[in-house]
Protein backbone atom coordinates (compact mmCIF):
# COMPACT_ATOMS: atom_id res chain seq x y z
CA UNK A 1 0.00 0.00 0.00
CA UNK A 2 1.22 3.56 -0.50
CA UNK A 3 0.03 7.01 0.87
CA UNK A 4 -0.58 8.20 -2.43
CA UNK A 5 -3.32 6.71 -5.19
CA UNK A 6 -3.49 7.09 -8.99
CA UNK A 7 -5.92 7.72 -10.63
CA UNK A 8 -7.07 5.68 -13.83
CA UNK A 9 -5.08 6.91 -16.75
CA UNK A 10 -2.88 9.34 -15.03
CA UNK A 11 0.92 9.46 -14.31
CA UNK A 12 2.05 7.81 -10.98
CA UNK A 13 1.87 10.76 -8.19
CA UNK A 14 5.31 12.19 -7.33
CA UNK A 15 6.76 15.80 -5.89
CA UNK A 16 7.81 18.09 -8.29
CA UNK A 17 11.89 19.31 -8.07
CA UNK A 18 12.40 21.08 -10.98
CA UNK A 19 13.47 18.67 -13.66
CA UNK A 20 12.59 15.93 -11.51
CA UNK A 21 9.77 13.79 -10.07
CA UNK A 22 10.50 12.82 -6.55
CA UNK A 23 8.81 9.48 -5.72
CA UNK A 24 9.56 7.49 -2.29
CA UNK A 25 8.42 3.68 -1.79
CA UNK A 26 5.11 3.66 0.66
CA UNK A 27 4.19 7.19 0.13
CA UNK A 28 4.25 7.15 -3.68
CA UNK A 29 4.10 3.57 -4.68
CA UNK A 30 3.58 -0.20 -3.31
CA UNK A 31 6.15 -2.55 -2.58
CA UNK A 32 6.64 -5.06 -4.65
CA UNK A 33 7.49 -8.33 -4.01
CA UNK A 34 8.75 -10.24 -6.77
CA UNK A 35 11.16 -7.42 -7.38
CA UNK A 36 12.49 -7.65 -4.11
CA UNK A 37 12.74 -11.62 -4.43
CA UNK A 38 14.64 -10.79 -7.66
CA UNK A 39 16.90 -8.65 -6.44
CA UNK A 40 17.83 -10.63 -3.03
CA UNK A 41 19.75 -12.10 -5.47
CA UNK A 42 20.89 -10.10 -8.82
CA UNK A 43 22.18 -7.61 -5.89
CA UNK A 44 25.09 -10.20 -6.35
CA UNK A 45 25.36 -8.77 -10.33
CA UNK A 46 26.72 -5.30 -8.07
CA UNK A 47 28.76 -6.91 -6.03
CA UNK A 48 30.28 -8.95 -9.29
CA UNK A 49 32.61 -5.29 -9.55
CA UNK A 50 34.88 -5.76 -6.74
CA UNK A 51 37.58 -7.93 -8.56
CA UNK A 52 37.78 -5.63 -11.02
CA UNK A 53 38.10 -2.57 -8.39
CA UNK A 54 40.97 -5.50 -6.63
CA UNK A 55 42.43 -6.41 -9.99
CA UNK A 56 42.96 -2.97 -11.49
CA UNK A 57 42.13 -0.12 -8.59
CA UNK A 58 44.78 -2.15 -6.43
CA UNK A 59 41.76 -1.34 -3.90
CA UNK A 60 41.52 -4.28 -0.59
CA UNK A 61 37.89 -6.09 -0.50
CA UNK A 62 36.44 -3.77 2.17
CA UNK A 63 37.30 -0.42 0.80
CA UNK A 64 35.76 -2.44 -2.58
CA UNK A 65 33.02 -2.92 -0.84
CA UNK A 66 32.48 0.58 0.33
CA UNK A 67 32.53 1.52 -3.60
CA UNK A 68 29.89 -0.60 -3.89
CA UNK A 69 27.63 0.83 -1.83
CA UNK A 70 28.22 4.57 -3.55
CA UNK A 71 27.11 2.59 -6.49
CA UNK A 72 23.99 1.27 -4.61
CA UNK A 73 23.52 5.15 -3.58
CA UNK A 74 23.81 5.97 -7.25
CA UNK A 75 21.16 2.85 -8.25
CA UNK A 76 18.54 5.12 -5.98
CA UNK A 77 18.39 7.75 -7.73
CA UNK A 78 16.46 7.29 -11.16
CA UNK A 79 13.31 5.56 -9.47
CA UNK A 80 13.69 8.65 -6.46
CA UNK A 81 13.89 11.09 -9.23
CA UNK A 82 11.49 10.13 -11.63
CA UNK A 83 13.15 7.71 -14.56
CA UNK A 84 11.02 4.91 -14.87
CA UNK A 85 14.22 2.66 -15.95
CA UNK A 86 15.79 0.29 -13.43
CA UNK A 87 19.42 1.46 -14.12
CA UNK A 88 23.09 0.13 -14.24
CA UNK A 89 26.37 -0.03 -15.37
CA UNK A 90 27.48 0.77 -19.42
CA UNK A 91 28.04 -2.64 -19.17
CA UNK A 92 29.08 -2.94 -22.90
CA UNK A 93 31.89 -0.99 -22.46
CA UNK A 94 33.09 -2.11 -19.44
CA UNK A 95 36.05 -4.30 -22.01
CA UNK A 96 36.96 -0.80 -23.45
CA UNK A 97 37.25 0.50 -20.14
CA UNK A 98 39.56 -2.09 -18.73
CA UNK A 99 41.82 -1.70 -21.83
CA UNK A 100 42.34 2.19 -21.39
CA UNK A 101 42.99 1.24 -17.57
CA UNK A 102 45.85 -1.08 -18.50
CA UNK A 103 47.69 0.97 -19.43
CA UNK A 104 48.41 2.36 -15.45
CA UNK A 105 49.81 0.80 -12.77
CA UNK A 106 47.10 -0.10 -10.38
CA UNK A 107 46.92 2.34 -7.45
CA UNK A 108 46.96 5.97 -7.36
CA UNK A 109 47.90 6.01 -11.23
CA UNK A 110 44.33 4.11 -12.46
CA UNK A 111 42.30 5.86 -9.75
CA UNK A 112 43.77 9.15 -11.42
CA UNK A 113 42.51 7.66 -14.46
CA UNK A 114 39.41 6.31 -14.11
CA UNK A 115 38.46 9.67 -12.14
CA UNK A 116 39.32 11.45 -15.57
CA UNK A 117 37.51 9.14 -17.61
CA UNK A 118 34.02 9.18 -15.28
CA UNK A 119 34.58 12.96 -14.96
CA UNK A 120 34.36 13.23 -19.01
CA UNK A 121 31.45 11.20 -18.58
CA UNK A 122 29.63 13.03 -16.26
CA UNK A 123 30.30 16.67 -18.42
CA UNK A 124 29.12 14.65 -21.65
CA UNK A 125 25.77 13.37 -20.28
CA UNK A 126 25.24 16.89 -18.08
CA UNK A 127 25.74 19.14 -21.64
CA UNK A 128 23.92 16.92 -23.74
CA UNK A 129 21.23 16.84 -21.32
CA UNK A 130 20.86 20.32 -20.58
CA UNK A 131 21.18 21.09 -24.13
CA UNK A 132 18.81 18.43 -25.66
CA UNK A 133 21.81 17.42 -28.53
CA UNK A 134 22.49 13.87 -27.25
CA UNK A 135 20.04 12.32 -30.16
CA UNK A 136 22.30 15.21 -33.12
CA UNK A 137 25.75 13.79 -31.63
CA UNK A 138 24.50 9.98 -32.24
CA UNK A 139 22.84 11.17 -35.20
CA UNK A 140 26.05 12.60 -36.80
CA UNK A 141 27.98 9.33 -35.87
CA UNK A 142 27.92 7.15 -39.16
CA UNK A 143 26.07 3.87 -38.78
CA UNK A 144 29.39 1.99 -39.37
CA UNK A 145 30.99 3.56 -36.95
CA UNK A 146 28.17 2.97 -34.24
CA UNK A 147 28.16 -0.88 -35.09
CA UNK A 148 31.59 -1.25 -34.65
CA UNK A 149 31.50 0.21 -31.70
CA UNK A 150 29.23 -1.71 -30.07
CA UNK A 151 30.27 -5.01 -32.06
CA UNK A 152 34.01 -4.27 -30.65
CA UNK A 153 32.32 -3.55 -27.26
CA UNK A 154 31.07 -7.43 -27.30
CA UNK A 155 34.08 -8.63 -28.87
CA UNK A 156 36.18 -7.21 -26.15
CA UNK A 157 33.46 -8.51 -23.56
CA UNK A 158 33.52 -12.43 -25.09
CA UNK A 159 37.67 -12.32 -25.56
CA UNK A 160 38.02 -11.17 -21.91
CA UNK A 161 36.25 -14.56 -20.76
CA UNK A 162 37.45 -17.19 -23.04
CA UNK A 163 40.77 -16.39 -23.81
CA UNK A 164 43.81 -18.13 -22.47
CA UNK A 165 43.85 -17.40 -18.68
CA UNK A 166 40.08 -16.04 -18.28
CA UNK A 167 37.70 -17.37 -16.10
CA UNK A 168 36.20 -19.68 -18.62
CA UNK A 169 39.59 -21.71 -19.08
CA UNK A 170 39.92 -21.45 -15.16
CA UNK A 171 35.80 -22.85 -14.10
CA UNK A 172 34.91 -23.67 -17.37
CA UNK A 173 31.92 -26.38 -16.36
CA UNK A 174 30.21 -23.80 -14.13
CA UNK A 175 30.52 -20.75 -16.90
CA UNK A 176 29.45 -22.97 -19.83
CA UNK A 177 26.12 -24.58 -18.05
CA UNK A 178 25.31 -21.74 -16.56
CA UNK A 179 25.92 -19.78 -19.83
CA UNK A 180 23.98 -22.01 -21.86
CA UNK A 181 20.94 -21.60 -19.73
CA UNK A 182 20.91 -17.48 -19.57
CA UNK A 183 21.04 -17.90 -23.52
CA UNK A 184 18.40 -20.41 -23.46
CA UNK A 185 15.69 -18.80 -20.96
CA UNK A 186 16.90 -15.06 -22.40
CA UNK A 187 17.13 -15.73 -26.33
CA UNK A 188 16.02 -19.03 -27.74
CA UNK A 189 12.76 -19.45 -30.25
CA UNK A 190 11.94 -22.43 -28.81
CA UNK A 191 11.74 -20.79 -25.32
CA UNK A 192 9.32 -18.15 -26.07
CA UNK A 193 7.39 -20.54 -27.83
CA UNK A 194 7.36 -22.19 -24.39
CA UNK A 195 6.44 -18.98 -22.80
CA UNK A 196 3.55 -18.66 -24.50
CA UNK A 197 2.07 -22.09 -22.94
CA UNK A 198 3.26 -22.57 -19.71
CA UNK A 199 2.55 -20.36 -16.75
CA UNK A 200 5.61 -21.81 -15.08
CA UNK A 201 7.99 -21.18 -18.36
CA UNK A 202 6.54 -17.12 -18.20
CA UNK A 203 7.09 -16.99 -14.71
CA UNK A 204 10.69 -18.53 -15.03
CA UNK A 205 11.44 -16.47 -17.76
CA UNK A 206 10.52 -13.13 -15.44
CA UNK A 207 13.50 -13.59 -14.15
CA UNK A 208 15.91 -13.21 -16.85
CA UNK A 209 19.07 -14.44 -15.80
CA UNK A 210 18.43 -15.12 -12.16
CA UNK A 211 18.05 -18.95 -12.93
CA UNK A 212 21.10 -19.24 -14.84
CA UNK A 213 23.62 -17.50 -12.88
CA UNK A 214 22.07 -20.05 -9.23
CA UNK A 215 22.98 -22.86 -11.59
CA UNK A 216 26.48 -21.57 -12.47
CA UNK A 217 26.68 -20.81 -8.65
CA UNK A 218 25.28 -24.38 -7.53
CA UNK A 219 27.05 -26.42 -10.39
CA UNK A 220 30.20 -24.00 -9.35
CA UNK A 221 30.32 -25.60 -5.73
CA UNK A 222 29.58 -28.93 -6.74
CA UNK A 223 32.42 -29.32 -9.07
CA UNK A 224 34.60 -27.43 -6.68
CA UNK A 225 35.27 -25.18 -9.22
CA UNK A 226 34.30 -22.52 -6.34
CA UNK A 227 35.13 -23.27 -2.38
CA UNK A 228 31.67 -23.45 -0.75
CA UNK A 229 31.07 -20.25 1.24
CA UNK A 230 31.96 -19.47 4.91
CA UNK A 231 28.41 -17.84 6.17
CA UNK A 232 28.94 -14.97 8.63
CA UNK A 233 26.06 -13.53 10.41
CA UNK A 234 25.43 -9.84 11.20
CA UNK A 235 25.95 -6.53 8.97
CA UNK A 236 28.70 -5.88 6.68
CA UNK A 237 31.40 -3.24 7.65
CA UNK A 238 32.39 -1.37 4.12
CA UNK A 239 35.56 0.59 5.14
CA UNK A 240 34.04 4.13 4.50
CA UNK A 241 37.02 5.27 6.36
CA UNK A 242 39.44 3.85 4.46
CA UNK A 243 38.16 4.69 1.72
CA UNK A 244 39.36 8.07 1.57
CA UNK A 245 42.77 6.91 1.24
CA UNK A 246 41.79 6.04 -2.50
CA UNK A 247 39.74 8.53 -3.78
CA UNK A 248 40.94 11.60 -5.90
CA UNK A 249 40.89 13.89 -2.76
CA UNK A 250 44.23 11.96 -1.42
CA UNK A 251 45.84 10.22 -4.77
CA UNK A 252 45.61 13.33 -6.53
CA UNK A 253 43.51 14.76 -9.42
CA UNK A 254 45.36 13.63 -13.18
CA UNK A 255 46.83 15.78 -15.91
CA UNK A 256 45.30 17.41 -18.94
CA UNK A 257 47.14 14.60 -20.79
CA UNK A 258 45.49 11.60 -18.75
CA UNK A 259 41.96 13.56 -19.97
CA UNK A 260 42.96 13.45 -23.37
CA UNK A 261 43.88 9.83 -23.13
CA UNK A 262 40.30 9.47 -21.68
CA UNK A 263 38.59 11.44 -24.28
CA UNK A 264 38.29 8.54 -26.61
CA UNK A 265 37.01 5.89 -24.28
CA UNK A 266 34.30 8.55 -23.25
CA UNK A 267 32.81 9.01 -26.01
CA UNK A 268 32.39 5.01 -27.12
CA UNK A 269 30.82 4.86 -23.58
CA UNK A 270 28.20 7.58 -24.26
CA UNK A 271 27.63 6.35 -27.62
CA UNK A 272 26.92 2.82 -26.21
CA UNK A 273 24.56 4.44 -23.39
CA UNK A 274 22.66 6.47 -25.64
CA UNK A 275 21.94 3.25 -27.49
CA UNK A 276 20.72 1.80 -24.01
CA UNK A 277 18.49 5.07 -23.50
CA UNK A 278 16.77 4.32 -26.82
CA UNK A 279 16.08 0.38 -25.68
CA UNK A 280 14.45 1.84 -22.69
CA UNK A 281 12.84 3.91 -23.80
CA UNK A 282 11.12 1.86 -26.52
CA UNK A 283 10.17 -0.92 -23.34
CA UNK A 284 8.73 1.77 -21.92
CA UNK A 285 6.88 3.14 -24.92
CA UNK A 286 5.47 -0.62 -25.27
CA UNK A 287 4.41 -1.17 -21.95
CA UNK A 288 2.93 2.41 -21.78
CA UNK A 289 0.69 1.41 -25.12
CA UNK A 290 -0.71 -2.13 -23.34
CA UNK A 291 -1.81 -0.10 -19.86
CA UNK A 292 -4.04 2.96 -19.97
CA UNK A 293 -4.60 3.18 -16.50
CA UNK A 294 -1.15 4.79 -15.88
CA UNK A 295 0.97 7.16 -18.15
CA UNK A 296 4.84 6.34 -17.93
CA UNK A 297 6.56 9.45 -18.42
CA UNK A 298 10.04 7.88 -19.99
CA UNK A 299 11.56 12.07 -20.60
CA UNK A 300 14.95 11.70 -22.23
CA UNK A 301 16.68 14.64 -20.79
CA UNK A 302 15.79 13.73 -17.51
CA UNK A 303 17.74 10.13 -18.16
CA UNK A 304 20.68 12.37 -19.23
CA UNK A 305 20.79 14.11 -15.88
CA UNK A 306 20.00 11.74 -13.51
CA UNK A 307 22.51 9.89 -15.68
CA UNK A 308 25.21 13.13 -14.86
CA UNK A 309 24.67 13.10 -11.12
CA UNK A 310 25.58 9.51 -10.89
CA UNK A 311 28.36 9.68 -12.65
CA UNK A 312 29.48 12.68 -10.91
CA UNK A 313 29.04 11.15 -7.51
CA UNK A 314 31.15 8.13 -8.95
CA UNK A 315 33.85 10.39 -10.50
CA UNK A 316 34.85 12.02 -6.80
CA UNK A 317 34.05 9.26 -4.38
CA UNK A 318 33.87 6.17 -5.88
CA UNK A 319 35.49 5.72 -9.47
CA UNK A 320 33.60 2.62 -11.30
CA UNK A 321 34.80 0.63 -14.15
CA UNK A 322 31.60 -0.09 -14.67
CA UNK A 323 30.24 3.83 -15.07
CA UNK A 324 27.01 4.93 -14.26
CA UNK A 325 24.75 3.46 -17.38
CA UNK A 326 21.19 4.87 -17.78
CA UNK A 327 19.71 1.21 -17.77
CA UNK A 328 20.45 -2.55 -16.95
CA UNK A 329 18.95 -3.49 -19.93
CA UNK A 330 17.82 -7.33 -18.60
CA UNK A 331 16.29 -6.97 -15.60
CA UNK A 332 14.44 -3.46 -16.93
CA UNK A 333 13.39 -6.01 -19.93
CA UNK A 334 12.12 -8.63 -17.58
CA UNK A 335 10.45 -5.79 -14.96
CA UNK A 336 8.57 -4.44 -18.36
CA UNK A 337 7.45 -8.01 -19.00
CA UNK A 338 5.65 -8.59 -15.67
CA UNK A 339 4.37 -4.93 -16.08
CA UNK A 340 1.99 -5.19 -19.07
CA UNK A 341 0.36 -8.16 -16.77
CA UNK A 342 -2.06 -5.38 -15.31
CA UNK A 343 -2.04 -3.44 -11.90
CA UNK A 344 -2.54 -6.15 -9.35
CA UNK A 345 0.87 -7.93 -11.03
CA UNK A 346 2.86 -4.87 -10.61
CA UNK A 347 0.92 -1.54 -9.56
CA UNK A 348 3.22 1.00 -10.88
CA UNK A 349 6.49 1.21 -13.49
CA UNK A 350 8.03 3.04 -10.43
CA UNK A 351 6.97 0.57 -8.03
CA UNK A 352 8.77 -2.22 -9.72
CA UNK A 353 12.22 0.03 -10.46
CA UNK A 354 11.87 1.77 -7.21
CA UNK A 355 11.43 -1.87 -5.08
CA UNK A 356 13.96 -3.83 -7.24
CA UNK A 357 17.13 -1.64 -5.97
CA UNK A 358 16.19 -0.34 -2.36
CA UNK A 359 15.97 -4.15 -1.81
CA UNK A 360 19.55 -4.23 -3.73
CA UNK A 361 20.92 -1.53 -1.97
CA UNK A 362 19.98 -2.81 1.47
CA UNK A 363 21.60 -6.60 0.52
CA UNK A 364 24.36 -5.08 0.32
CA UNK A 365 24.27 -4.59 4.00
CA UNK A 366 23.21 -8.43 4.93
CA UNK A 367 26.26 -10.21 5.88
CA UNK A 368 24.82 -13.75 5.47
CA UNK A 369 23.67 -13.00 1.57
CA UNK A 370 27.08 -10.88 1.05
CA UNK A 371 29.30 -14.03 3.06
CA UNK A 372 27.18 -16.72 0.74
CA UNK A 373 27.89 -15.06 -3.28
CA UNK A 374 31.13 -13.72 -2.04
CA UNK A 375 33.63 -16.80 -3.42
CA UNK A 376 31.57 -16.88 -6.58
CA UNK A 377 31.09 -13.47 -7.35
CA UNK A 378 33.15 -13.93 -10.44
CA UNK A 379 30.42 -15.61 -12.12
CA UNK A 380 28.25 -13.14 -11.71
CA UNK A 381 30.73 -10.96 -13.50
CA UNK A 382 31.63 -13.41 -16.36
CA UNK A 383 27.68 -14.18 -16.76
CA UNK A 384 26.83 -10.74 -17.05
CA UNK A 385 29.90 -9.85 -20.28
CA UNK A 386 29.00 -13.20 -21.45
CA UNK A 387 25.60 -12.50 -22.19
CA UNK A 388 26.46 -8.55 -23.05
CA UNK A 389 29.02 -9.69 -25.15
CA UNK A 390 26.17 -11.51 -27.27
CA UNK A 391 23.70 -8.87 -27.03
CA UNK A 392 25.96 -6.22 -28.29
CA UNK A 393 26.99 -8.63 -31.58
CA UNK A 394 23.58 -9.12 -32.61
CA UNK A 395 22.45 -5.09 -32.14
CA UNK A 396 25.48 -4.53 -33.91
CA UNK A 397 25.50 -6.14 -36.71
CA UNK A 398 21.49 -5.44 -36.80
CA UNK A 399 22.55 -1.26 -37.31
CA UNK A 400 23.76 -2.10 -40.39
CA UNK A 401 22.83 -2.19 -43.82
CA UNK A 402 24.95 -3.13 -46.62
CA UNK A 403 28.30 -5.00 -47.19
CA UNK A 404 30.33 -1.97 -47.19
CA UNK A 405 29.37 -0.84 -44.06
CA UNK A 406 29.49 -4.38 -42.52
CA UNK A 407 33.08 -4.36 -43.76
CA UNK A 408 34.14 -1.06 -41.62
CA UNK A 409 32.16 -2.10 -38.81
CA UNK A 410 33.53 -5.36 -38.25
CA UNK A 411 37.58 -4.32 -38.88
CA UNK A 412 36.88 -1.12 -36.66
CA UNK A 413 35.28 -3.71 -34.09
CA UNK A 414 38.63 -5.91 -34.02
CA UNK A 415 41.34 -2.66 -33.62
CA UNK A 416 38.98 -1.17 -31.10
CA UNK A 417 38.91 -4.77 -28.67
CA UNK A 418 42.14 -5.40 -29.58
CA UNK A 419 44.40 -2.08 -29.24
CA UNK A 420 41.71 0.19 -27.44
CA UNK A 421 38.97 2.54 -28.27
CA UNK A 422 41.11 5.30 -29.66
CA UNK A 423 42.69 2.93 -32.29
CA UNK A 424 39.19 1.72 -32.91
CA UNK A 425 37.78 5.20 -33.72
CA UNK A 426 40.65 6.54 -35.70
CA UNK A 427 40.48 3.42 -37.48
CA UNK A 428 36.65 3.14 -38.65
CA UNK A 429 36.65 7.14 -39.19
CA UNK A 430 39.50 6.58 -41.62
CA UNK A 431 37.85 3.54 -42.70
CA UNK A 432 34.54 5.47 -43.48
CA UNK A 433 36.22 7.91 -45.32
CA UNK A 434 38.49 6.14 -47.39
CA UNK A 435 36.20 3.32 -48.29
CA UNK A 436 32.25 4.64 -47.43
CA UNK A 437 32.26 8.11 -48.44
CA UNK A 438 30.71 8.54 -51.53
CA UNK A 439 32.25 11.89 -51.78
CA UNK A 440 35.71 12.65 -50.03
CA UNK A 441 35.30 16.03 -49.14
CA UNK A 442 31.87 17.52 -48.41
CA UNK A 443 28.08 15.84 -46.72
CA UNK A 444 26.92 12.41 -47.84
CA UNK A 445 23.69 12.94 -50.20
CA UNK A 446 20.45 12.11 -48.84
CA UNK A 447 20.21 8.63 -50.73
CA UNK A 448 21.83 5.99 -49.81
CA UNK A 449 23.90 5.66 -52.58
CA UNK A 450 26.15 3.61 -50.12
CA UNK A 451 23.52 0.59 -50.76
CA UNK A 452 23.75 1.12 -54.78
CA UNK A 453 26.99 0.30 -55.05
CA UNK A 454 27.03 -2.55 -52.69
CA UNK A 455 27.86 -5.96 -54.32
CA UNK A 456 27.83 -9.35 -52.93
């Protein structure tokens, strides 16, 4: 129950702040509790960073932890402030991210880094928010360019795990079953075919890759692939107060040359989020069109700043590998599902967002749930760029159109996950030029006379 009630057909009451639309579980929507089932365990998806804040921060696990939880802060503030999205990281380019961060020593040197990277971040989704350009700079971006990005982005993501030395070779029976059954439930014909039977297959599949990722975990332990957990009882103690030691304030701020070095990386990542705003917002659009009784107010410039601010809050006290993305594309997919079931399956958009992460953010403070996932929280990691790996190669290669641009997509995709995303973009802009262009100098004509000179 909540304080507040809508009213057939209208938008979901909230405060009014300006640009945003305060709404607080309770007062201005129910609780809902398959959400908060869900999320007692994808919480573990967040906690799934910490080896990568260990690996290439050089951060301990407590101090980890307390980066975590400015994260969880951060994964409040879209449902509090009126995005109807449940949000995430930029997962997709979390592989370009970790190549621009090898090339410091971890420490002070990638905190410096990262901080620069997240701060151009933060000023790229804050102007083209405030300015309304975000849809002219994607615009202006030539389709090739945008698939390779992404395609690199799940090239990068798929190499990382199954290369000599990743954490495929190293629990490879855990990582392939439980990989096989996220693709299964999440992507195969036959499945949804199934869905559209069973009442237990729809309800399984509400869950998007919750069932896979407890049989990685289960067949993990079982194979003793994983050591079984050690269960501790009582509240976890993130090191808040060490945690100053590693934050910009004490390491120091970077250069104007580690910026420029960042500039690159940047822009793939707001590229790749802009393509995430767009998903959500065509969920939303399509959940909005099957229930008249509420109006889902999905603004795009108030993704962009919510979008800033958690970036921002990253960028000073908590630099992320994973950024501050506008959506987690699966579970807002799988929330969106359960939605167009009617009101009495989930009352408001807001209620399911709102629920899903104040029940994350407070697991992160339950010892026994943190103690259980925390020897196999590298599967949720390797789950998670498994199956964004995938996603990313087919919306990819779905962007484009023709052979030619297929061509400077894919070669752009291979320099970018190989040497880094400013070898990738210098190489599919020159690539565009040299080979797509119909005219060297000057704009494209409106045709596509790209397509008319195609040949198989």
């Amino acid at each position: 129950m909540q304080l507040y009630k809508r009213q057939h057909g209208e938008e979901q009451p909230y405060w009014s702040a300006g640009p945003f639309k305060i709404r607080l579980p309770f007062v201005h929507y129910r609780w809902e509790m398959a959400e908060m089932v869900q999320a007692l365990i994808m919480f573990v998806v967040s906690l799934a960073m910490i080896p990568l804040l260990e690996q290439y921060l050089g951060l301990p696990y407590d101090v980890a932890l307390a980066y975590v939880v400015v994260c969880g802060i951060g994964f409040l503030l879209p449902a509090l402030l009126g995005v109807p999205l449940v949000p995430g990281w930029i997962t997709p380019a979390i592989p370009v991210v970790l190549l621009f961060l090898g090339d410091f020593e971890p420490g002070p040197e990638a905190i410096q880094a990262l901080f620069a990277l997240q701060f151009l971040v933060f000023l790229i989704f804050l102007i083209l928010g405030v300015t309304r350009l975000g849809s002219t700079l994607v615009r202006i971006i030539p389709r090739s360019m945008k698939g390779g990005i992404i395609i690199g982005a799940g090239i990068a993501a798929i190499m990382g795990e199954i290369e000599s030395g990743g954490r495929l070779a190293e629990t490879p029976i855990s990582l392939i079953v439980g990989g096989l059954v996220c693709a299964y439930l999440m992507f195969s014909m036959s499945f949804k075919g199934l869905v559209d039977r069973s009442d237990f297959a729809r309800r399984l599949a509400n869950y998007g890759m919750v069932p896979g990722m407890v049989v990685a975990i289960i067949i993990g332990w079982l194979v003793m692939e994983y050591p079984f957990p050690d269960i501790e009882f009582g509240i976890t103690s993130p090191a808040f107060g060490e945690m100053w030691g590693y934050l910009p304030f004490m390491v120091g701020f970077p250069g104007l040359d580690v910026f420029m070095l960042a500039v690159p990386t940047a822009v793939i990542a707001y590229v790749i989020a802009f393509g995430d705003i767009i998903v959500g917002k065509s969920l939303m659009d399509r959940v909005d069109h099957l229930r008249p009784d509420e109006k889902i107010d999905s603004d795009m410039d108030r993704v962009h700043l919510v979008t800033a601010i958690r970036n921002a809050i990253h960028a000073f006290f908590a630099p992320y590998p994973g950024l501050a993305g506008p959506i987690w594309t699966a579970v807002t997919a799988t929330m969106a599902e359960r939605y167009k079931y009617g009101r009495n399956a989930m009352e408001s958009i807001y209620s399911g967002a709102g629920t899903f992460w104040v029940t994350g953010f407070i697991a992160l403070f339950i010892l026994p749930l943190v103690s259980l996932f925390q020897p196999v929280l590298p599967i949720a990691l390797s789950l998670t760029l498994l199956l964004t790996g995938y996603i990313c190669l087919m919306v990819g290669i779905e962007q484009l159109e023709n052979n030619v641009e297929r061509g400077v997509a894919g070669t752009m995709a291979v320099v970018l996950a190989v040497y880094g995303a400013g070898w990738g973009l210098a190489a599919g802009a020159v690539l565009y030029i040299l080979v797509e262009k119909t005219r060297m100098l000057g704009r494209e004509p409106n045709s596509d006379t790209a397509a008319a000179r195609d040949s198989d």
